[in-house]
Protein backbone atom coordinates (compact mmCIF):
# COMPACT_ATOMS: atom_id res chain seq x y z
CA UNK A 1 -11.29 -21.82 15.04
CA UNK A 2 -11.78 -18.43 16.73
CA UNK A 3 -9.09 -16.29 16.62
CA UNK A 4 -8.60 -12.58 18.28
CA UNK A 5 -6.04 -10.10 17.63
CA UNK A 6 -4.86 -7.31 20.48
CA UNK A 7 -4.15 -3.51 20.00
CA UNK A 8 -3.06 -1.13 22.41
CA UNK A 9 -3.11 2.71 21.41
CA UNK A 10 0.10 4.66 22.48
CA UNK A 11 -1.84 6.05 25.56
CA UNK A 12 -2.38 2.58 26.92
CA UNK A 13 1.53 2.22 26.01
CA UNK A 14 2.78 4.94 27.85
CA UNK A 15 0.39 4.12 30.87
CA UNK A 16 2.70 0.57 31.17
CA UNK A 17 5.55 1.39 33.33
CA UNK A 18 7.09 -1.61 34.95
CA UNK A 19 7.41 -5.40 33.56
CA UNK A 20 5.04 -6.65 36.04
CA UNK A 21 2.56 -3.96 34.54
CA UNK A 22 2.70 -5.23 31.31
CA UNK A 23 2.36 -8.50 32.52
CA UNK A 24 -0.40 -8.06 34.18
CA UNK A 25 -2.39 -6.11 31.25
CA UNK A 26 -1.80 -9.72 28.97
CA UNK A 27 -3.34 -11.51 31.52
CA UNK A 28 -6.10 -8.81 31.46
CA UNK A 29 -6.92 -9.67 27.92
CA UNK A 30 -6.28 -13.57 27.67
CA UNK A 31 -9.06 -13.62 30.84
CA UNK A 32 -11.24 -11.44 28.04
CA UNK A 33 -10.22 -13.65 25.41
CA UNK A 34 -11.14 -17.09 27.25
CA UNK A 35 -14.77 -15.94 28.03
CA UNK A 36 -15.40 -14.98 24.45
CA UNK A 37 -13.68 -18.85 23.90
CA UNK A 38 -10.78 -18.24 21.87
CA UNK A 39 -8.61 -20.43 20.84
CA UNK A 40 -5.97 -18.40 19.39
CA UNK A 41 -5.10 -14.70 20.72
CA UNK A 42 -1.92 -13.08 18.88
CA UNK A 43 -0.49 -9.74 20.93
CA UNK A 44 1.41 -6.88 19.37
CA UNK A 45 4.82 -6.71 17.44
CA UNK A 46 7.60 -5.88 19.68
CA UNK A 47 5.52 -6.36 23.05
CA UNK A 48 8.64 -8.52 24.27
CA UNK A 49 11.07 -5.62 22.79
CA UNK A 50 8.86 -3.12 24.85
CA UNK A 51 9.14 -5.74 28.22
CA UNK A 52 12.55 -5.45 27.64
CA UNK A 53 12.86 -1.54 27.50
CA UNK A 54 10.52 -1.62 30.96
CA UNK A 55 14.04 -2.99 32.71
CA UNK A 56 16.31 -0.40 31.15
CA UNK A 57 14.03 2.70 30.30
CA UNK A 58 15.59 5.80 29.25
CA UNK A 59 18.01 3.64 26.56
CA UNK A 60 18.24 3.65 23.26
CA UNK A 61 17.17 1.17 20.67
CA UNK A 62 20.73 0.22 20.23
CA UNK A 63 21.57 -0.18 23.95
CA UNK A 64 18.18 -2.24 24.14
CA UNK A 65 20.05 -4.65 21.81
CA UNK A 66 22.84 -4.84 23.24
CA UNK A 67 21.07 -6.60 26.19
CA UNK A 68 18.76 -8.39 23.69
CA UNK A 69 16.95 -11.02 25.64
CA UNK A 70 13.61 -12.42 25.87
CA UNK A 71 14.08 -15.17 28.09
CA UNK A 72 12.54 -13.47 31.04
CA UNK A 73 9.37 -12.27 28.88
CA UNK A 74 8.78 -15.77 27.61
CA UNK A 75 9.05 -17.29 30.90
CA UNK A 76 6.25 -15.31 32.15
CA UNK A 77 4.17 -15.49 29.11
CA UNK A 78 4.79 -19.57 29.25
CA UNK A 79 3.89 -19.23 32.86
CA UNK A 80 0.46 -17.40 31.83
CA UNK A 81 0.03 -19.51 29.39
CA UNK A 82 -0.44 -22.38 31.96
CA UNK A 83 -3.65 -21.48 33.57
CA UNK A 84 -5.64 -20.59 30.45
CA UNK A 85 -6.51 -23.23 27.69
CA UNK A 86 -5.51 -20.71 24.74
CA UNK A 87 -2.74 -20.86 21.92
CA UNK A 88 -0.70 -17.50 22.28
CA UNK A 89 1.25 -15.69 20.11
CA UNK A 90 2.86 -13.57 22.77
CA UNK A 91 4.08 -10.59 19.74
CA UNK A 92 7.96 -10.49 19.04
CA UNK A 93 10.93 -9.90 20.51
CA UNK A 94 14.86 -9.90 20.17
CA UNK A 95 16.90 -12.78 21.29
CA UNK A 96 20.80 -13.10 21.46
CA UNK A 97 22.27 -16.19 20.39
CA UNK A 98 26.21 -16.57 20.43
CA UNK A 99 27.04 -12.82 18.27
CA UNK A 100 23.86 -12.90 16.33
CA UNK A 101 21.13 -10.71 17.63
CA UNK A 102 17.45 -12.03 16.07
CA UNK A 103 13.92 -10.72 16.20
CA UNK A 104 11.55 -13.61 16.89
CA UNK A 105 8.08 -15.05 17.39
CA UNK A 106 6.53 -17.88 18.95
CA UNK A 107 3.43 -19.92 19.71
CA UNK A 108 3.16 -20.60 23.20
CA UNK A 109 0.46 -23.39 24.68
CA UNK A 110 0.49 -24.89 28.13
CA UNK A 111 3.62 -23.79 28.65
CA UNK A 112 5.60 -24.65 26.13
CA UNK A 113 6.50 -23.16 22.53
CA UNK A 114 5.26 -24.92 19.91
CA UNK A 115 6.66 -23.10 17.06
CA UNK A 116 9.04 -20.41 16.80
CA UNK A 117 10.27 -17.96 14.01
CA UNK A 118 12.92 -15.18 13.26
CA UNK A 119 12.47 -12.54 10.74
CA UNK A 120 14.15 -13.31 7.41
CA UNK A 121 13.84 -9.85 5.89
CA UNK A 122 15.33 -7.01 7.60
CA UNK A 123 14.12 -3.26 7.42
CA UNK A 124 16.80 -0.61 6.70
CA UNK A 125 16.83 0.38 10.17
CA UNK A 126 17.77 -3.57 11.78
CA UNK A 127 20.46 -3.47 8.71
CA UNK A 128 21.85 -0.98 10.36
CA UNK A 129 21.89 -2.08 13.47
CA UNK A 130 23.33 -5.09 13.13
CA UNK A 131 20.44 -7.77 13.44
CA UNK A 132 20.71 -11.22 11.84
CA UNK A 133 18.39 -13.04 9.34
CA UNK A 134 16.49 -16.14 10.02
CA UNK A 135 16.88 -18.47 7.35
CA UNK A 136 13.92 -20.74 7.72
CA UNK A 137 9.74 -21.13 8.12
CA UNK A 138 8.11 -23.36 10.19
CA UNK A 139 4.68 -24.57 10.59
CA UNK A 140 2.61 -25.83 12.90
CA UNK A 141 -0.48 -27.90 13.05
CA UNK A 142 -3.26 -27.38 15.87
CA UNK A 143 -6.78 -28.78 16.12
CA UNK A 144 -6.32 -30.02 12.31
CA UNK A 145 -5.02 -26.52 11.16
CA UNK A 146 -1.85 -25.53 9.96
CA UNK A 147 -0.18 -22.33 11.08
CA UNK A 148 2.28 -20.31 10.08
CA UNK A 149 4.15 -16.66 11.70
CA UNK A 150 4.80 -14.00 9.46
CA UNK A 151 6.33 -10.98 11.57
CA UNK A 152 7.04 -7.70 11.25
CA UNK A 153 8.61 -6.88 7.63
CA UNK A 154 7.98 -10.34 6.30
CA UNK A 155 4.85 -9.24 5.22
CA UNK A 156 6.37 -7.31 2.31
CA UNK A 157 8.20 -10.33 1.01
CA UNK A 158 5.45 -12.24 -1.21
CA UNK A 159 8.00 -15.47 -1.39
CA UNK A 160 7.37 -15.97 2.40
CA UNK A 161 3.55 -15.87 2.21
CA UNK A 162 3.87 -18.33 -1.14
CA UNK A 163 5.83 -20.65 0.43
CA UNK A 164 3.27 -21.25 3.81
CA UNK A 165 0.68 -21.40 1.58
CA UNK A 166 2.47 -24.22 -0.89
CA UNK A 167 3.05 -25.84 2.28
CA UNK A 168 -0.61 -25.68 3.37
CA UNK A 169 -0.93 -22.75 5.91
CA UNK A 170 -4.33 -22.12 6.95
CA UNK A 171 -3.74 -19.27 9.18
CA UNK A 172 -0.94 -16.97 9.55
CA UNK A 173 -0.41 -15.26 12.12
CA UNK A 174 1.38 -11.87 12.14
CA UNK A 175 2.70 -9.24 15.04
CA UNK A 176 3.92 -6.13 13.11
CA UNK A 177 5.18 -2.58 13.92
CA UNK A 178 5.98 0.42 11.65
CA UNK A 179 8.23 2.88 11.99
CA UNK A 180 6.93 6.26 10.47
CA UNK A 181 3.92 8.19 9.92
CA UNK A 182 0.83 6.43 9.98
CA UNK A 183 0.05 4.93 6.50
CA UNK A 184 -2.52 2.59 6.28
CA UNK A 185 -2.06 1.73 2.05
CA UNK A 186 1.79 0.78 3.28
CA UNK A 187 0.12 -1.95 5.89
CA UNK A 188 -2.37 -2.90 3.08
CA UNK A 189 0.30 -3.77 0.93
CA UNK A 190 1.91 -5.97 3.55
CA UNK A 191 -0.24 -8.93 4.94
CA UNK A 192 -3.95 -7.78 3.37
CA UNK A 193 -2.23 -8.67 -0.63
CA UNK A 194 -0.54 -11.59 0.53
CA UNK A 195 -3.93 -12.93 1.98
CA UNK A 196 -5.56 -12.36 -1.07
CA UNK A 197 -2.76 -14.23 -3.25
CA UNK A 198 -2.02 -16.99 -1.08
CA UNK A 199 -5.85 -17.05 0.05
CA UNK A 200 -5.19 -18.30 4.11
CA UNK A 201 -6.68 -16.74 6.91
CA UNK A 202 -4.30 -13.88 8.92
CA UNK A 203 -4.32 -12.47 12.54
CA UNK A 204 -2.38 -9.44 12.34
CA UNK A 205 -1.41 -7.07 15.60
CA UNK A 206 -0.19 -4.10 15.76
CA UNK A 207 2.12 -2.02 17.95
CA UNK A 208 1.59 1.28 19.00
CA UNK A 209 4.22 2.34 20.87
CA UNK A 210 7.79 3.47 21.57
CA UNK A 211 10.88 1.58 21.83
CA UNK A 212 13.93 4.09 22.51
CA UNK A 213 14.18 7.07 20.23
CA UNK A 214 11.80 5.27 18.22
CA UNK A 215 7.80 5.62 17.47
CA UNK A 216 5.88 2.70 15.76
CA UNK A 217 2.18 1.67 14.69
CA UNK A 218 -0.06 -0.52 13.20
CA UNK A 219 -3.80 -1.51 13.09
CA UNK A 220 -4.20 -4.82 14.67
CA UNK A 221 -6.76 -6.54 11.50
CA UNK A 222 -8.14 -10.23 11.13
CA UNK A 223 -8.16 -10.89 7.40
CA UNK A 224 -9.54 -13.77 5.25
CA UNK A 225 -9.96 -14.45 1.64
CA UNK A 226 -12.29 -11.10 -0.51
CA UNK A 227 -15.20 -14.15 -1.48
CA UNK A 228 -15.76 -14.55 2.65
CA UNK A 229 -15.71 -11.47 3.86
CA UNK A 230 -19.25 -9.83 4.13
CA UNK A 231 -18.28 -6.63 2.05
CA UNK A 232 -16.22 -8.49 0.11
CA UNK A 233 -13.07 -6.10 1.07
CA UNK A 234 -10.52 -9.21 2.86
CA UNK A 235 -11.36 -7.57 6.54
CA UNK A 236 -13.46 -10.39 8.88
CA UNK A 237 -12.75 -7.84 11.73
CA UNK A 238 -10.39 -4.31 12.38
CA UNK A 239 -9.67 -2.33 15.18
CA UNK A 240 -9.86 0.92 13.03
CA UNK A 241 -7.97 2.01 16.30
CA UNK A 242 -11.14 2.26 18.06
CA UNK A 243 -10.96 -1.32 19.32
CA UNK A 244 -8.36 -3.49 22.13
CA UNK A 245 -9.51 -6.57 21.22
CA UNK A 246 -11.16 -8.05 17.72
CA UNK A 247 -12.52 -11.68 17.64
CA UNK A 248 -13.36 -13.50 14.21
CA UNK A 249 -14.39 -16.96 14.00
CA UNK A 250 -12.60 -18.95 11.40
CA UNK A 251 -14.66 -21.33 9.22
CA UNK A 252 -11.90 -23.24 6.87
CA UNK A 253 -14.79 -25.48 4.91
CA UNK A 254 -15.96 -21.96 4.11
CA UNK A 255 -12.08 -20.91 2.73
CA UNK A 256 -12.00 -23.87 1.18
CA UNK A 257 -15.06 -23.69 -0.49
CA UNK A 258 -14.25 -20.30 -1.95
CA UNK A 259 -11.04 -21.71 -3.13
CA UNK A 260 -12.35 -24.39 -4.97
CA UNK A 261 -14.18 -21.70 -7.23
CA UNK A 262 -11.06 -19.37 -7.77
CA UNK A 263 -8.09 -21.02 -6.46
CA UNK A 264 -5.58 -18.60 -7.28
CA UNK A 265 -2.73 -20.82 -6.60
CA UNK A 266 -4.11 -23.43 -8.89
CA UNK A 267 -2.15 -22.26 -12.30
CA UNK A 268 1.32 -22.34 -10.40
CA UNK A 269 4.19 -24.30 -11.51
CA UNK A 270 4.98 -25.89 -8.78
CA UNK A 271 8.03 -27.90 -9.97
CA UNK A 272 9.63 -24.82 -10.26
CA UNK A 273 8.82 -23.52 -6.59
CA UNK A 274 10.32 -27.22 -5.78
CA UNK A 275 13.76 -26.34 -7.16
CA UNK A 276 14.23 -23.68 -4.81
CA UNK A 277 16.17 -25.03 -1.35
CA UNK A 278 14.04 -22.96 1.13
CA UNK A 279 10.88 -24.34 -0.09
CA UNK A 280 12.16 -28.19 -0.04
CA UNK A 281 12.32 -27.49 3.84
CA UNK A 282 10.21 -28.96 6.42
């Protein structure tokens, strides 16, 4: 499986100023991705949030919400989606439904979504704001994998990352954004540990730019179990933000190889993982 995983620096951001700009620069990179044959490409956190903000700039996060929805950025991603033979994760965005307001992801092929997930933990800042939790996970299995999406402040919850990987994930995949100063231990503490504890492959994106009043970032990263990785460090490929596009190829006999000689999820006790509800799901 070969995977890549999209970051834009806040000067590309800023450089995006309509809808049909943005558009146009995913196309851009699913034509790059395609002749480097990938099969999976995942875009930024909040690219749908930032779509979104291109129809009603000069607003505030909370007025963005107040029109939360995405169904005009996944229509033209699911339109994209049609002409290239490519699984895409087309980042996150916020979606109204009745008086909840969500922040989603999806995986979009031949357009259609496949699988679709809301965030389950909130940040202090969505509390406040009124957002709504997801309750579930889903998976989905493509080309004999099974995949999982992890977004945004999920990755800090290690009972979300446990439960795909009871439930057999073999890749994750994961658009963040971070509010705040750069801080790249606070990102390694996200969806680098839970790799290493759960022991799946990740395709993590980052967004780099503004929504409203408010500045985000995060180093797009491709991550895979420390006993594969060729400095032994978790990292198959990073943009170190000197990269738009990184490209990994998955080998899962290799994963599972390396498992069989320290599977850390061996010595659970899974009967008690079985008694709670949200891991009976599915």
């Amino acid at each position: 499986m070969k995977v890549a995983s999209v970051e834009w620096p806040k000067s590309e951001w800023k450089r995006i100023d309509k809808p049909k700009a943005l558009v146009h620069k995913i196309k851009e990179y699913l034509e790059k991705a395609i002749k480097e044959q990938v099969d999976i490409i995942v875009f930024p956190g909040f690219t749908g949030c930032f779509f979104q903000q291109l129809s009603y700039p000069d607003r505030s996060i909370r007025s963005l919400i107040n029109e939360a929805n995405s169904r005009e950025y996944i229509e033209q991603v699911k339109e994209l989606s049609q002409g290239y033979q490519i699984a895409i994760c087309p980042g996150s965005y916020w979606q109204k439904e009745k008086n909840n307001i969500y922040h989603e992801s999806s995986l979009i092929i031949n357009g259609e979504i496949q699988l679709n997930q809301r965030q389950i933990y909130l940040a202090l800042w969505e509390r406040e704001l009124g957002f709504s939790r997801g309750a579930k996970i889903e998976l989905k299995e493509i080309k004999d994998w099974k995949l999982a999406l992890i977004i945004s402040t999920d990755v800090f919850y290690p009972q979300i990352s446990r439960m795909v990987a009871l439930r057999g994930a073999d890749i994750v995949l994961s658009p963040v954004g971070f509010i705040g100063e750069k801080n790249r231990a606070l990102q390694v503490s996200g969806m680098w540990q839970e790799v290493q504890q759960n022991q799946f492959f990740a395709v993590e994106s980052g967004f780099n730019g503004f929504l409203g009043e408010q500045s985000f970032w995060g180093e797009s990263v491709i991550y895979a179990p420390l006993e594969m990785t060729e400095k032994g460090d978790g990292y198959l490929a990073r943009s170190s933000g000197q990269q738009s596009l990184i490209i990994a190829e998955l080998d899962n006999k290799k994963r599972k190889k390396a498992i069989s000689k320290f599977d850390v999820l061996s010595q659970l006790n899974r009967e008690f993982y079985q008694q709670m509800k949200m891991f009976r799901e599915g």
